[in-house]
Protein backbone atom coordinates (compact mmCIF):
# COMPACT_ATOMS: atom_id res chain seq x y z
CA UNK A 1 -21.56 -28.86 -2.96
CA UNK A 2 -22.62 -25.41 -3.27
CA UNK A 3 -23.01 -24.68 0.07
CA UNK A 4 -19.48 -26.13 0.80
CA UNK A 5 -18.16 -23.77 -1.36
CA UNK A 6 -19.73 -20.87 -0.27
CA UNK A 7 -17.99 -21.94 3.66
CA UNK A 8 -14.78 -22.09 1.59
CA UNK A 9 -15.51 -18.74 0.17
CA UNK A 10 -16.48 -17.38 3.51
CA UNK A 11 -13.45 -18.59 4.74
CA UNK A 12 -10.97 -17.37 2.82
CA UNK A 13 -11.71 -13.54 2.92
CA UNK A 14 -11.30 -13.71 6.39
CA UNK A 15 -7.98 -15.56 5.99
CA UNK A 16 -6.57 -13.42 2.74
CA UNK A 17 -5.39 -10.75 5.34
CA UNK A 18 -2.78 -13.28 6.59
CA UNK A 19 -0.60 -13.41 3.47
CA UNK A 20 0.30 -9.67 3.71
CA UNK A 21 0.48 -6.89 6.88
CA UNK A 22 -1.23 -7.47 9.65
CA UNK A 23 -4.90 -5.20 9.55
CA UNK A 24 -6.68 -5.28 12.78
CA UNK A 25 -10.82 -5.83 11.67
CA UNK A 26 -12.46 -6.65 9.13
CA UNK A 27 -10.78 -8.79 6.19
CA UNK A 28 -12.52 -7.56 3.25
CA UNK A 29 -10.93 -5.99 0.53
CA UNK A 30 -7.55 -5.68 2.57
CA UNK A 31 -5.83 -6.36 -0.15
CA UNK A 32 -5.27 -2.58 -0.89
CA UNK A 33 -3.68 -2.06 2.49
CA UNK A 34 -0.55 -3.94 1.17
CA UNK A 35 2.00 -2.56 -0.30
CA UNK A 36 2.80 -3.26 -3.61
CA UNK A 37 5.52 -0.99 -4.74
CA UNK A 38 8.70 -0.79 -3.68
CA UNK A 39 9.34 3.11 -1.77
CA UNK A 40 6.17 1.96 0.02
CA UNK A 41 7.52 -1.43 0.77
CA UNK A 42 10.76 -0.17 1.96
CA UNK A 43 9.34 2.31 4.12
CA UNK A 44 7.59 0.23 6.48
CA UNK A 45 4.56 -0.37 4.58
CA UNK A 46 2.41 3.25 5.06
CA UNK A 47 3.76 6.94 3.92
CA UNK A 48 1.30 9.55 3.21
CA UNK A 49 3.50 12.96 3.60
CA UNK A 50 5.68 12.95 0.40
CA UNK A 51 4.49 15.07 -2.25
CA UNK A 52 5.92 15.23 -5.79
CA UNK A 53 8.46 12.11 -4.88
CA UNK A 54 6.61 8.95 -6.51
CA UNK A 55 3.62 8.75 -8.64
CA UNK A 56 2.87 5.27 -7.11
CA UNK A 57 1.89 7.26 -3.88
CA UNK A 58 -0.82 8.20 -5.33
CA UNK A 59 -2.25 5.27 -3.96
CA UNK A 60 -1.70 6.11 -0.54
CA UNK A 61 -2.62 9.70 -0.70
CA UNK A 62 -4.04 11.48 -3.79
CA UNK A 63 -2.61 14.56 -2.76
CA UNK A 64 1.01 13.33 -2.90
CA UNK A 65 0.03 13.68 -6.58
CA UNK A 66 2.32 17.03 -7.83
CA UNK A 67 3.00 18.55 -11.54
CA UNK A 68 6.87 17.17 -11.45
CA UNK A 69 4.99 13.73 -11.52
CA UNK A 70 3.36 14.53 -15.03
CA UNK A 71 3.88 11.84 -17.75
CA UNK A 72 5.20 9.89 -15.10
CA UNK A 73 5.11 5.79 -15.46
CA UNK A 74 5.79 3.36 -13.05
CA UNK A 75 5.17 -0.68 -12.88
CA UNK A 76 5.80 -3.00 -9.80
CA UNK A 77 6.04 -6.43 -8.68
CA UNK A 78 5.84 -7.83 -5.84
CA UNK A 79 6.66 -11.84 -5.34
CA UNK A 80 5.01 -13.00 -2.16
CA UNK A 81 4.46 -16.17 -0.11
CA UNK A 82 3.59 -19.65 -2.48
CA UNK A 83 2.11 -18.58 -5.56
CA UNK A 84 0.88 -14.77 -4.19
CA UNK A 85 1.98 -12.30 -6.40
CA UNK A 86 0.91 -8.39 -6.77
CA UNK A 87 1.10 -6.16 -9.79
CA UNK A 88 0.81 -2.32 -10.04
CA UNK A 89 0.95 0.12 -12.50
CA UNK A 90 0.53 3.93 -12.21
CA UNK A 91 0.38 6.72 -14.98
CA UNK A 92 0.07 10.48 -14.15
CA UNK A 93 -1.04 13.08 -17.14
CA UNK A 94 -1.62 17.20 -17.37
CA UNK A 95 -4.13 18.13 -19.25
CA UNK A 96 -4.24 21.55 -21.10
CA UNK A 97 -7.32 22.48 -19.42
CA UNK A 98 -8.19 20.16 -16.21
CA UNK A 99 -4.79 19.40 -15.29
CA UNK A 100 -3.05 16.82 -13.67
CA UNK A 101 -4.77 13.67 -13.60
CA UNK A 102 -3.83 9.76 -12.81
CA UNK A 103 -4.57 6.50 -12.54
CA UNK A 104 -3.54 3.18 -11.37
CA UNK A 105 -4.23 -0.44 -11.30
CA UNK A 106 -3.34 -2.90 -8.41
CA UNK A 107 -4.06 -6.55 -9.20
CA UNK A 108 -3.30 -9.76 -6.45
CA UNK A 109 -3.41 -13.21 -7.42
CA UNK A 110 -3.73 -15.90 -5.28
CA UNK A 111 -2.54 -18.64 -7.46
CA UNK A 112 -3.88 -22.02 -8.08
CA UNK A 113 -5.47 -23.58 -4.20
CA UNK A 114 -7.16 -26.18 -2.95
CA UNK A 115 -10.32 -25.73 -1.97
CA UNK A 116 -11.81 -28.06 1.02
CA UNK A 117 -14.96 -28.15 2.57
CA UNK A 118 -15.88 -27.96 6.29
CA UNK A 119 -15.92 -31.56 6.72
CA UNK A 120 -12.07 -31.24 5.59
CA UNK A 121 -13.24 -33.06 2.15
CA UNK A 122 -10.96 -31.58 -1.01
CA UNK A 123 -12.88 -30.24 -3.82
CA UNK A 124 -11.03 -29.06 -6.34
CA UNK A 125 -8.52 -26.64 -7.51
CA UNK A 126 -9.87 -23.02 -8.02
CA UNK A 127 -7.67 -19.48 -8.77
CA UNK A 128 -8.56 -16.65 -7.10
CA UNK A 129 -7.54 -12.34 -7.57
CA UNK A 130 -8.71 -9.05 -6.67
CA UNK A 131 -8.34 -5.63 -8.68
CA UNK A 132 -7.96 -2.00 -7.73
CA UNK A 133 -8.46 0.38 -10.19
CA UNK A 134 -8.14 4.53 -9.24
CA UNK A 135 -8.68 7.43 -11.26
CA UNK A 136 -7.65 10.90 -9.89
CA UNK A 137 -6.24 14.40 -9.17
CA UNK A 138 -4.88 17.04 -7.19
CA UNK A 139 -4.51 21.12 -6.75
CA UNK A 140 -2.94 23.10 -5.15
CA UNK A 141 -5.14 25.46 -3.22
CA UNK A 142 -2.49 28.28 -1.38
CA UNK A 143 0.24 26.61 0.63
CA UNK A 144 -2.04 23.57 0.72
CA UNK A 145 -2.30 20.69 -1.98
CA UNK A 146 -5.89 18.64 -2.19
CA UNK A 147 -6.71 15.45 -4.11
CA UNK A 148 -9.12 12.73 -4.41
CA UNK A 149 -9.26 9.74 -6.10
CA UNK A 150 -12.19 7.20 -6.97
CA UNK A 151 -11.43 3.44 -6.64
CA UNK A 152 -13.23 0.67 -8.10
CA UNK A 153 -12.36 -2.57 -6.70
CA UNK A 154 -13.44 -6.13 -7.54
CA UNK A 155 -12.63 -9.22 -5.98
CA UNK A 156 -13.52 -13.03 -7.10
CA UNK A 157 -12.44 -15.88 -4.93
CA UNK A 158 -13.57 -19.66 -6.28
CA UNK A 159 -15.93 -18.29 -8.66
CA UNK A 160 -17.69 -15.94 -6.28
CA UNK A 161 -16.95 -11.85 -6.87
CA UNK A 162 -17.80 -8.79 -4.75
CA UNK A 163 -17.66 -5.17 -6.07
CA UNK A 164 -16.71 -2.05 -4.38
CA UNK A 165 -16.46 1.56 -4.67
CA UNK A 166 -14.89 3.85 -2.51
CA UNK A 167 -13.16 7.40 -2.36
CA UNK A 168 -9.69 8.50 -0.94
CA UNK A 169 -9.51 11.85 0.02
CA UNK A 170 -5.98 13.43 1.04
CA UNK A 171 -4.41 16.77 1.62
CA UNK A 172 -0.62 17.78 1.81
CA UNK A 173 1.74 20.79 2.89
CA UNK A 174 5.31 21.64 1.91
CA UNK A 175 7.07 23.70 3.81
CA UNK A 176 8.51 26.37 1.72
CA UNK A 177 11.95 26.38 2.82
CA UNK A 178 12.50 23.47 5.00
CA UNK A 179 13.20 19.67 3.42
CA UNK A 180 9.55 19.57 5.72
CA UNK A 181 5.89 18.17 4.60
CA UNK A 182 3.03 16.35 6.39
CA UNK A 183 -0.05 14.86 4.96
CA UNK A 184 -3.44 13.74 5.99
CA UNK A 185 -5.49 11.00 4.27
CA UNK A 186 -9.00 9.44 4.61
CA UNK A 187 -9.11 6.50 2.76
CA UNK A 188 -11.91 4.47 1.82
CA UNK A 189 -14.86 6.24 1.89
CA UNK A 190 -17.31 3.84 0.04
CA UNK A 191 -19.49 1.38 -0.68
CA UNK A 192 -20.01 -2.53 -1.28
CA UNK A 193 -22.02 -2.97 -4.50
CA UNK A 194 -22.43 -6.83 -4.67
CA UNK A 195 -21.13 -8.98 -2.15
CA UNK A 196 -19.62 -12.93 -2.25
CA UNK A 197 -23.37 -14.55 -1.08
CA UNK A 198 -26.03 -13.20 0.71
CA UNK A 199 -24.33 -14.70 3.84
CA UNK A 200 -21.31 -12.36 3.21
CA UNK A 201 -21.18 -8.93 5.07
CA UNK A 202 -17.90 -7.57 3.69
CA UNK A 203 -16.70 -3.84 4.12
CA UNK A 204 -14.13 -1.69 2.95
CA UNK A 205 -11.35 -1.54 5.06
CA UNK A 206 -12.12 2.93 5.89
CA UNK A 207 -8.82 4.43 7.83
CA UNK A 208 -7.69 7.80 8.71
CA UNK A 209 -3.70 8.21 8.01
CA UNK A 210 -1.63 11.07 9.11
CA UNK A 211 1.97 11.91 8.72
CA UNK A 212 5.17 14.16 8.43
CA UNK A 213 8.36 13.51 6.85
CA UNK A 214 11.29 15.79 7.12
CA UNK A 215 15.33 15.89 6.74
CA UNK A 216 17.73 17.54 9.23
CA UNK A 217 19.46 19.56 7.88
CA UNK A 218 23.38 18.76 6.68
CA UNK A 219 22.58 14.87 7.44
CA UNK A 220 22.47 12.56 4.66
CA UNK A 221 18.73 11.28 6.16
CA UNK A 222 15.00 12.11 5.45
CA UNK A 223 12.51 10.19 8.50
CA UNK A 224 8.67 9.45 7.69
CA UNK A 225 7.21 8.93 10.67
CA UNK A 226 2.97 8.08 9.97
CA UNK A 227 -0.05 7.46 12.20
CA UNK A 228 -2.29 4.40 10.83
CA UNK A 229 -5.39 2.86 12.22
CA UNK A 230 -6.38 6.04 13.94
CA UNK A 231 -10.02 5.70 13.84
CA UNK A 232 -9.62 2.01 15.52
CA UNK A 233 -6.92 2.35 18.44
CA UNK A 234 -7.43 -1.25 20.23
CA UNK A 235 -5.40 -3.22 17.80
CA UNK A 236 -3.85 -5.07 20.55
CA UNK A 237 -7.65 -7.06 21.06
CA UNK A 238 -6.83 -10.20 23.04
CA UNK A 239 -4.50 -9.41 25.44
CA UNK A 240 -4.46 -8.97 28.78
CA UNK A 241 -2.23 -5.68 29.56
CA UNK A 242 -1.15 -4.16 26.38
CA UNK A 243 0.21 -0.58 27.68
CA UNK A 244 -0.45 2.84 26.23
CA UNK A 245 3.12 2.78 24.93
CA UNK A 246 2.66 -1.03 23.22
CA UNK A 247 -0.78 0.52 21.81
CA UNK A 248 0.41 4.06 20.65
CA UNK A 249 3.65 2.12 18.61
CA UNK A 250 1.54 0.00 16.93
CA UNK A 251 -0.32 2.84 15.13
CA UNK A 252 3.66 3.95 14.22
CA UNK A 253 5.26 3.27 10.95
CA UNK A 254 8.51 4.59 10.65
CA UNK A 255 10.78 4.74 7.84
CA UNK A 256 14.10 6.19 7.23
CA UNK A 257 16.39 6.86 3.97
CA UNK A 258 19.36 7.13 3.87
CA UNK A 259 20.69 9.47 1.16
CA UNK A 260 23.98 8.04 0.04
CA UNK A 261 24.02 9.74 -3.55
CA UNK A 262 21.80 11.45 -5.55
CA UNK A 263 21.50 8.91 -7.45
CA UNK A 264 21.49 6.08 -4.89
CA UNK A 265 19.20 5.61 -1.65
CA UNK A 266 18.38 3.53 0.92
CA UNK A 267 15.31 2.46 2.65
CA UNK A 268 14.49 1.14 5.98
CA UNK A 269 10.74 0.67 7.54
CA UNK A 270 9.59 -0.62 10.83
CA UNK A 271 6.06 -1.59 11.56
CA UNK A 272 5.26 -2.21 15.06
CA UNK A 273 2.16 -4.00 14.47
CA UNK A 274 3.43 -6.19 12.18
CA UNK A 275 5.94 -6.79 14.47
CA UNK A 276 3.90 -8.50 17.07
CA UNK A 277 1.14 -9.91 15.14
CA UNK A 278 3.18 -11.67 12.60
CA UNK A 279 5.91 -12.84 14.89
CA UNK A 280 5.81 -16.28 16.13
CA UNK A 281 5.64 -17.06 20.41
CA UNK A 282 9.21 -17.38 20.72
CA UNK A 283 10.68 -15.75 18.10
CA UNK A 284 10.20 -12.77 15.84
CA UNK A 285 12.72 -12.93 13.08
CA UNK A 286 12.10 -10.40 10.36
CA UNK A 287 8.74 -9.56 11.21
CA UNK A 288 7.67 -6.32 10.99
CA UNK A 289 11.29 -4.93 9.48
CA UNK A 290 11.85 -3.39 5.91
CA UNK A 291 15.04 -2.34 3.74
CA UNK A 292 15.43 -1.54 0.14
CA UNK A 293 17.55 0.15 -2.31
CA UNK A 294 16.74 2.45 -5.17
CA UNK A 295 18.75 3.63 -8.25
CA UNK A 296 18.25 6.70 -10.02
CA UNK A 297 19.72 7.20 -13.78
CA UNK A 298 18.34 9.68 -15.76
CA UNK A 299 15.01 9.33 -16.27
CA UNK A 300 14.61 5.79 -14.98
CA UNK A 301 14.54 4.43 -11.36
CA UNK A 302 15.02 1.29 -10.94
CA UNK A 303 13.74 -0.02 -6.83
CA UNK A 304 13.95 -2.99 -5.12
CA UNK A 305 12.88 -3.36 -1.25
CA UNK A 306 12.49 -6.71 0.80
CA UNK A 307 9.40 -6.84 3.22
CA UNK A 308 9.13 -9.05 6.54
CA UNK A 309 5.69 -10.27 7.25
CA UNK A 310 6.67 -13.40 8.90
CA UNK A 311 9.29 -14.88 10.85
CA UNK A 312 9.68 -17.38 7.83
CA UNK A 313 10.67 -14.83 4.87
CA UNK A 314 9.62 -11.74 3.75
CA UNK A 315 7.81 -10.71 0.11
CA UNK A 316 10.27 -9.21 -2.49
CA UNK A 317 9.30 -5.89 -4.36
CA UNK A 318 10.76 -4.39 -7.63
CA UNK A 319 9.51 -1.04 -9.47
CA UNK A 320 11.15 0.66 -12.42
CA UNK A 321 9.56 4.23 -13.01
CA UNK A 322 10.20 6.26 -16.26
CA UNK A 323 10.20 9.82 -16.66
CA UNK A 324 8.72 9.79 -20.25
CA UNK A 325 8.56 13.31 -20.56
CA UNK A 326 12.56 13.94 -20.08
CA UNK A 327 12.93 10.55 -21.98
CA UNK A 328 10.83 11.43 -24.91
CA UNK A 329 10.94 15.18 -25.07
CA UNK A 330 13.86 15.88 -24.22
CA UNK A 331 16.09 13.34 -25.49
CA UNK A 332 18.45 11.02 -22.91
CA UNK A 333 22.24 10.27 -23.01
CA UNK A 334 23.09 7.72 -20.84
């Protein structure tokens, strides 16, 4: 039986991938690559050239960390396929001495499955989860800002756990004047502590992210246009004739909102590789195509975005973020 269930075990982190974006490589871990708040989900599913706008990018980039994000709070949920659902919370804090500092936590639960063997044989219910949890900060150095952030990550399916570490560095520029910024991240830079079974070989899904987002002037629209996956360009393995074009777009997220109040925005996001590798043969549906909505009143924003990972349905994402500093210090009228 044991040996059953470490095949099941086995099995499943290669097949985890499958209920969120599509990640070219290795399975482990990928977890963190999905999104699991709702700007992010919106947006196409990867942004890392927004300073100051959302302390749940932190989690993307640490250096989109900024000091209008202090005392900052923000929880998410995100209801995916079956039983799937994913969790977040983020916090940002200044300290009188070091600064601005955060942290997050990003849980995904699996739900109650049932586990067979490789002989097809059931054996038994099991739940299964992983858990992100970041602690950082960021400065600005000149026209520049720099962060980091140190992630701890654990994951247990059917009884079996694996530990990680691993370090996101990140770097950010504002233009002064223009509605203009682009960011650079390197994310997971780490380690596996202790894998599922000496049989595992799991790694930490490392990726180099780069990006700009800007706003033409006198049009109600800001456009995030970011570079994924650059340090492993064949994602189209398998087929025959992808083109440089096919190849180039799906290392493209873009995302677009649409700025119809101050106090009201919309989101769209298109993935390109989710696109074609979550699409069926003959059809594509939703795949790979984001929208969302976000509300702004006072110190609260309230989000809500839809993503399409398969033809099928998509997974459903609300966030509510509080400004506790206006809301506590300096008093609200709503």
């Amino acid at each position: 039986m044991g040996n059953r269930k470490i095949y099941l075990v086995l099995l499943l982190i290669q097949l985890i991938p499958a209920l969120g974006m599509a990640q070219p490589g290795d399975g482990s871990f990928s977890f963190m690559d999905v999104p699991s708040f709702a700007r992010l989900t919106g947006l196409g599913g990867y942004l890392v050239s927004q300073p100051n706008a959302d302390v749940n990018l932190v989690l993307t980039n640490p250096a989109q960390s900024g000091d209008s994000l202090d005392y900052s709070v923000s929880v998410s949920y995100m209801d995916y396929f079956a039983d799937v659902r994913k969790m977040q919370f983020a916090y940002q804090h200044r300290f009188n001495r070091a600064g601005s500092w955060f942290a997050a936590v990003d849980h995904i639960g699996y739900g109650s499955l049932e586990g067979y063997d490789e002989t097809g044989q059931a054996i038994g219910e099991f739940k299964s989860g992983e858990t992100l949890v970041l602690v950082g900060t960021s400065h600005q150095v000149g026209i520049f800002r720099l962060g980091a952030s140190l992630k701890f990550i654990s994951s247990n399916i059917a009884g079996f756990g694996a530990n990680a570490v691993a370090l996101d560095l990140g770097g950010t520029f504002k233009h002064p004047e223009k509605d203009l910024s682009v960011g650079l991240a390197v994310r997971n830079l780490g380690a596996v502590i202790s894998d599922y079974d000496d049989g595992a070989a799991s790694d930490l899904p490392f990726d180099v992210q780069a990006g700009v987002s800007f706003k033409p002037e006198f049009m109600p629209l800001r456009f995030h246009l970011t570079l994924f996956n650059l340090t492993d360009w064949d994602t189209a393995e398998g087929l025959e004739d992808p083109g440089t074009a096919d190849l180039f777009f799906r290392h493209l997220n873009v995302g677009t909102e649409l700025l119809l109040h101050k106090r009201v925005h919309v989101r769209f996001g298109y993935n390109h590789l989710n696109r074609k590798e979550l699409r069926l043969d003959n059809a594509a549906g939703g795949a790979g195509i984001s929208y969302g909505i976000v509300f702004f009143v006072k110190a609260f924003s309230f989000a809500y975005s839809r993503g399409g990972y398969h033809v099928a349905g998509g997974a459903h994402n609300v966030t509510l973020t509080i400004d506790t500093k206006s809301l506590f210090r300096k008093g609200i009228k709503l």
